[in-house]
Protein backbone atom coordinates (compact mmCIF):
# COMPACT_ATOMS: atom_id res chain seq x y z
CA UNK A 1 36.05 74.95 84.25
CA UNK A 2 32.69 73.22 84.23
CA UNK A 3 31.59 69.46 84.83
CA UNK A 4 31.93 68.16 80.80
CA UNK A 5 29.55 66.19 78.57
CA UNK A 6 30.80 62.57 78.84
CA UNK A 7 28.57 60.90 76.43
CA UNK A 8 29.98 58.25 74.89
CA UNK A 9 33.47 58.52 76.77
CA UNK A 10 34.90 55.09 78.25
CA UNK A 11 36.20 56.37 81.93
CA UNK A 12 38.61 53.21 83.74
CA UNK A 13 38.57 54.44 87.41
CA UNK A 14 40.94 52.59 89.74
CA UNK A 15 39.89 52.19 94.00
CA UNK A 16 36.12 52.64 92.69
CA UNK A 17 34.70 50.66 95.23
CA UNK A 18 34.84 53.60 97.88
CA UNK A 19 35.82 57.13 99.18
CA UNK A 20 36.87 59.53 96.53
CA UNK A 21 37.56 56.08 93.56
CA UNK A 22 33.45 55.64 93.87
CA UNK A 23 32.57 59.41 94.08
CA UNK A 24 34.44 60.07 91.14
CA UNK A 25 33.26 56.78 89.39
CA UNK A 26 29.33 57.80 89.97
CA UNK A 27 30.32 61.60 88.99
CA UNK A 28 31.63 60.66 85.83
CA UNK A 29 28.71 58.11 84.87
CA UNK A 30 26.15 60.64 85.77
CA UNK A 31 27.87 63.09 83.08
CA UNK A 32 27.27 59.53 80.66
CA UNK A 33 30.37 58.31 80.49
CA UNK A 34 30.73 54.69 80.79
CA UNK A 35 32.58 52.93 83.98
CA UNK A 36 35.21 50.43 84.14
CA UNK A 37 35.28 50.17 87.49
CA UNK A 38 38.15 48.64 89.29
CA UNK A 39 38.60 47.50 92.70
CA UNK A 40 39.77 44.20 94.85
CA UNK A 41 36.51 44.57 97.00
CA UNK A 42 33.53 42.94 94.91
CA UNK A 43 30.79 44.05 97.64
CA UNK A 44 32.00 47.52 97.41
CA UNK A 45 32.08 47.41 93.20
CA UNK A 46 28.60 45.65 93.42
CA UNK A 47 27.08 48.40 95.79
CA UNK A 48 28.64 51.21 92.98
CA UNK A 49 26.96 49.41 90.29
CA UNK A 50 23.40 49.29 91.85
CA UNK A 51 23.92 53.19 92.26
CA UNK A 52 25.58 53.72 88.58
CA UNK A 53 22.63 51.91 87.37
CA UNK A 54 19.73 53.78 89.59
CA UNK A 55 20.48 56.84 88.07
CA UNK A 56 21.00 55.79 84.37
CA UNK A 57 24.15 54.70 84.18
CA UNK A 58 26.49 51.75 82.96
CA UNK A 59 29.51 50.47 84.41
CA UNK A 60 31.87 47.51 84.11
CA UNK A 61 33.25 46.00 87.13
CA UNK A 62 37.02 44.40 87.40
CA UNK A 63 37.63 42.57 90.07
CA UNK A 64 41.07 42.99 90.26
CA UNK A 65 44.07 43.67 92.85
CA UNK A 66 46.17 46.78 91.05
CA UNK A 67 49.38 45.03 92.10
CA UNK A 68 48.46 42.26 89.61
CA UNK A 69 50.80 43.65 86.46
CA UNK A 70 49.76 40.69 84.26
CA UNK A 71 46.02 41.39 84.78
CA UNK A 72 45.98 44.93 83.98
CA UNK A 73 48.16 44.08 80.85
CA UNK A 74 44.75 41.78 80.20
CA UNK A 75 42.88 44.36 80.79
CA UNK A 76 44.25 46.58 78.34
CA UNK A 77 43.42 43.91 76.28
CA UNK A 78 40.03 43.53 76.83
CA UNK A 79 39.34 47.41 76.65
CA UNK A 80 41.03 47.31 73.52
CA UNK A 81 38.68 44.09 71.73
CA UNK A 82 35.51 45.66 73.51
CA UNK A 83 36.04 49.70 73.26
CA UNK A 84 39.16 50.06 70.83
CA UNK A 85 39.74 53.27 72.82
CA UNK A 86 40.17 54.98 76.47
CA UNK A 87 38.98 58.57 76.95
CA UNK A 88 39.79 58.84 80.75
CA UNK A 89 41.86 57.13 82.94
CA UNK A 90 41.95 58.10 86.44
CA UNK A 91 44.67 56.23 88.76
CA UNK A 92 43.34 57.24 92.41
CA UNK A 93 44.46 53.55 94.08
CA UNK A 94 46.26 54.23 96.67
CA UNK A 95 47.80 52.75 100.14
CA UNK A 96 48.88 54.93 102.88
CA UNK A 97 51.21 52.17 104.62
CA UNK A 98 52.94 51.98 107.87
CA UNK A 99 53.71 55.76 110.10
CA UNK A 100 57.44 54.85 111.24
CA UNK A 101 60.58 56.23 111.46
CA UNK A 102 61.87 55.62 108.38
CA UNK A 103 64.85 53.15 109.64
CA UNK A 104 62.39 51.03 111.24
CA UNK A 105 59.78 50.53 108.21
CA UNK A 106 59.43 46.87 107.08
CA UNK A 107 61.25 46.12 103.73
CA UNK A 108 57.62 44.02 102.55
CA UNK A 109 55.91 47.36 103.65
CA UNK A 110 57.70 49.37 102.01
CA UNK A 111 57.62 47.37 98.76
CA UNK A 112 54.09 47.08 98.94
CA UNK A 113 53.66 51.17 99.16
CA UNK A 114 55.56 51.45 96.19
CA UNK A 115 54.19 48.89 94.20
CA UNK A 116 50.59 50.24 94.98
CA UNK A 117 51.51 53.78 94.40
CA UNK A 118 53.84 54.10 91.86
CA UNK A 119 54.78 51.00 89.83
CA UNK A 120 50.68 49.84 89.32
CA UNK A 121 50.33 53.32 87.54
CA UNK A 122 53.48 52.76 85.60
CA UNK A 123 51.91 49.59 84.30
CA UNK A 124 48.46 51.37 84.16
CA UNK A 125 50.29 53.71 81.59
CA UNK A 126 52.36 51.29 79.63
CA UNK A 127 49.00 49.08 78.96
CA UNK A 128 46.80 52.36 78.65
CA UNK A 129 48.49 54.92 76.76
CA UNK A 130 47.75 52.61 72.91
CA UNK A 131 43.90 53.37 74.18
CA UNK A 132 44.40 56.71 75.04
CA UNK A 133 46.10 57.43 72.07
CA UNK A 134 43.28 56.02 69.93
CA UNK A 135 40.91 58.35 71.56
CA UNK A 136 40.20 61.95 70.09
CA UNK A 137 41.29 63.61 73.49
CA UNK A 138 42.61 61.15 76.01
CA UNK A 139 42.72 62.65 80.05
CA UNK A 140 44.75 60.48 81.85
CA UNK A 141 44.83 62.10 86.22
CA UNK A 142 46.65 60.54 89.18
CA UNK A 143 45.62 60.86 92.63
CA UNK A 144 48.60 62.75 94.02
CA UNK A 145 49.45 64.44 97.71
CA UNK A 146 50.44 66.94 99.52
CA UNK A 147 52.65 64.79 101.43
CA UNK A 148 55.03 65.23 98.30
CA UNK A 149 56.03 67.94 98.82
CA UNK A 150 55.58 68.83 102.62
CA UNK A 151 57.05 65.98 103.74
CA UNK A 152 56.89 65.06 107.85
CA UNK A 153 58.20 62.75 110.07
CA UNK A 154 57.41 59.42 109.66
CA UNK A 155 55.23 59.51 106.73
CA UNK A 156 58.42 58.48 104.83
CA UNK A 157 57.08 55.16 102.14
CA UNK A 158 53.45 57.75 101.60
CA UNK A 159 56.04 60.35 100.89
CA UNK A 160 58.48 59.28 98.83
CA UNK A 161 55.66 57.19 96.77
CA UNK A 162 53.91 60.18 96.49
CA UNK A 163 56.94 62.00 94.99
CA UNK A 164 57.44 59.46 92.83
CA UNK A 165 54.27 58.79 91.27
CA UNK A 166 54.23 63.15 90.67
CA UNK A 167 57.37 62.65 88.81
CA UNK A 168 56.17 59.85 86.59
CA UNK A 169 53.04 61.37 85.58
CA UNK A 170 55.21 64.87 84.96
CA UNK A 171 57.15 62.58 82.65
CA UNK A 172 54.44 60.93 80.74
CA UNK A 173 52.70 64.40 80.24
CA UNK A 174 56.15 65.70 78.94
CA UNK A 175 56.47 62.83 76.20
CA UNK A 176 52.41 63.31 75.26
CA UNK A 177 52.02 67.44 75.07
CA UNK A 178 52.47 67.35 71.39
CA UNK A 179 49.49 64.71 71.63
CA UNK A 180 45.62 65.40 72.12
CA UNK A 181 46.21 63.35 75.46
CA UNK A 182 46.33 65.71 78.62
CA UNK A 183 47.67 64.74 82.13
CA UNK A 184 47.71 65.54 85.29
CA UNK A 185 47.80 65.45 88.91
CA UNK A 186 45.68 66.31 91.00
CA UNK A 187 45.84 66.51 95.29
CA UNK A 188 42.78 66.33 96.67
CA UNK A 189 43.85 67.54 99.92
CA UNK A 190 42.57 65.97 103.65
CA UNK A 191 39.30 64.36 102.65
CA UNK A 192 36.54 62.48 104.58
CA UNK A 193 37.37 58.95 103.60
CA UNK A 194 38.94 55.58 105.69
CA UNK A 195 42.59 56.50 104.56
CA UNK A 196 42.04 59.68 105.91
CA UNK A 197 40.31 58.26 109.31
CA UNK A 198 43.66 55.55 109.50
CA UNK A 199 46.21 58.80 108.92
CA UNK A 200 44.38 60.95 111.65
CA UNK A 201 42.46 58.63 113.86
CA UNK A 202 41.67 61.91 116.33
CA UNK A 203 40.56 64.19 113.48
CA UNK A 204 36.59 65.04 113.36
CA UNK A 205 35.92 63.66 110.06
CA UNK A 206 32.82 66.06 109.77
CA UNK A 207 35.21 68.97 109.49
CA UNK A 208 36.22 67.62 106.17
CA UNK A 209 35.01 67.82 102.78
CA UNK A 210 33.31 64.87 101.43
CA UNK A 211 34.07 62.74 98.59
CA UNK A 212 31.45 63.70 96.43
CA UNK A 213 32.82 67.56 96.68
CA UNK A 214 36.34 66.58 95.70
CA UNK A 215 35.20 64.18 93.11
CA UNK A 216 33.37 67.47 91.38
CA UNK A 217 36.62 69.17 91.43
CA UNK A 218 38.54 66.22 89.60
CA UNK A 219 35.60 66.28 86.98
CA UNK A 220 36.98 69.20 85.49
CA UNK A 221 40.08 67.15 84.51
CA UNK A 222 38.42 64.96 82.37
CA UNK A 223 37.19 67.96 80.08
CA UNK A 224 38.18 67.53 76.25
CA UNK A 225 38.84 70.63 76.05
CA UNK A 226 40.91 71.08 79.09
CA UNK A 227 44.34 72.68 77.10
CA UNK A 228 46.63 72.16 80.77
CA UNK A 229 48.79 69.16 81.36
CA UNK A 230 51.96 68.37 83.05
CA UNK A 231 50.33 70.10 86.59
CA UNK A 232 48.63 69.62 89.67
CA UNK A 233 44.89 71.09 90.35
CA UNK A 234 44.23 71.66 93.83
CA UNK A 235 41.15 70.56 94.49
CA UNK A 236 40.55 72.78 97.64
CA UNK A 237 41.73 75.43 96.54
CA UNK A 238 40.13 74.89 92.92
CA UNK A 239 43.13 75.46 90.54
CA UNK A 240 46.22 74.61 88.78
CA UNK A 241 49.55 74.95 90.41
CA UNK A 242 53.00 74.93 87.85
CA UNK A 243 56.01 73.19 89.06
CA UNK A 244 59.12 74.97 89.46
CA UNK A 245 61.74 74.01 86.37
CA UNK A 246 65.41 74.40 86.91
CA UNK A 247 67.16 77.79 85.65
C-alpha cells in the first residue's frame, strides 16, 4: 500500500494536538485532505494549524474534550451543514490511566478510561457513520493496542478498554462490509510520544520510532481503495493481522 491522493477528502482526527493525533493530522493534510482537528489543548491545535498551513494545508480546529457526548453529537452536525460528508475518521484519543492492581483502581479512574477509550468512539460512530455513509468510500481507523491482547499485570482499565474498543470497531466493520465504508484497527505499537514516556518512565525514548513514522503507516488506511476491513494493521510490522473466529 502507498500514501493515497487525499484531495478533496474531509479527514476528522481526534488527540490532534500531539504525538501520533498531530503526526497523522499533518500527514493526511500534506496528501490534501482537509483537517478537522480535535483536541482539548488549544495551544497544541494552534501550533498544528501554523504547521498545516506552512506547508499548504487547511485545517479546522475543535476545541473540544472527547468525553463531551453532546458536543460531538454537535459536531456531527456541523460537519454535516458545512461538508455534507466524512471521508476519514480516525479515533486515536486515548488515556492510559492509573498502573494498579486491578482491586485497588479508583471507580472515577476507571470510568474515566472507559469513557475516553471506548464509549467517546461509540458516540464518534453513532454521530459519524450518516457522514461516512454519504461519502463515496468512507475509512473510519481506531487507535488500538497491543495491550489487548497481551495483557499484564496491572495494566488492567488500558487493557480491558483496549479490548473493548477492538471489539466495537470489529462490530461496526461487520454491520458496514456490504458498504463502501472500510474499518479498522490499527496498533501502532511502543511509540515515542508522552503516553509512552508516562507507561515506561525508564525507557530511552530514542530507541523508539517516532510519530511521524507510525503516522505513515496509518496513511495507508485511509486509501479508497483499501478492499480490508474488520482487522488490525500492525504498524511495525507493516501489515494486516485476521482475528481468530470461533469454529
Amino acid at each position: 500500500m502507498s500514501a493515497p491522493d487525499l484531495k478533496g477528502k474531509i479527514a476528522l482526527v481526534t488527540g490532534a494536538s500531539r504525538g501520533i493525533g498531530a503526526a497523522v493530522s499533518e500527514a493526511l493534510a500534506a496528501r490534501g485532505a482537509h483537517i478537522v482537528a480535535v483536541a482539548r489543548t488549544v495551544g497544541g491545535l494552534e501550533a498544528l494549524d501554523d504547521i498545516i498551513k506552512a506547508k499548504g494545508g487547511t485545517a479546522t480546529l475543535v476545541p473540544l474534550d472527547i468525553t463531551d457526548y453532546d458536543g460531538i453529537d454537535r459536531l456531527g452536525g456541523a460537519l454535516y451543514e458545512r461538508f455534507g460528508k466524512l471521508d476519514i475518521l480516525v479515533g486515536n484519543a486515548g488515556m492510559l490511566g492509573p498502573l494498579s492492581p486491578v482491586g485497588h483502581v479508583d471507580p472515577k479512574q476507571w470510568d474515566n478510561v472507559v469513557a475516553v477509550n471506548v464509549t467517546a468512539n461509540w458516540r464518534l460512530i453513532r454521530s459519524m457513520d450518516p457522514l461516512l455513509r454519504a461519502a463515496d468510500a468512507g475509512r473510519a481507523i481506531f487507535v488500538s493496542s497491543g495491550a489487548a491482547t497481551n495483557v499484564r499485570a496491572y495494566w488492567g482499565p488500558y487493557a480491558v478498554s483496549k479490548a473493548a474498543l477492538d471489539a466495537l470497531v470489529r462490530t461496526y466493520a461487520e454491520e458496514t462490509k456490504n458498504t463502501p465504508i472500510r474499518v479498522n484497527l490499527f496498533n501502532p505499537g511502543a511509540t515515542r510520544t508522552k503516553m509512552r514516556a508516562q507507561a515506561m518512565p525508564g525507557e530511552d525514548p530514542q530507541t523508539l520510532p517516532s510519530p511521524e513514522v507510525i503516522a505513515a503507516e496509518l496513511l495507508k488506511l485511509t486509501d479508497p481503495k483499501l478492499e480490508e476491513t474488520g482487522l488490525i494493521y500492525e504498524a511495525r510490522e507493516k501489515r494486516f493481522l485476521t482475528f481468530q473466529r470461533p469454529a
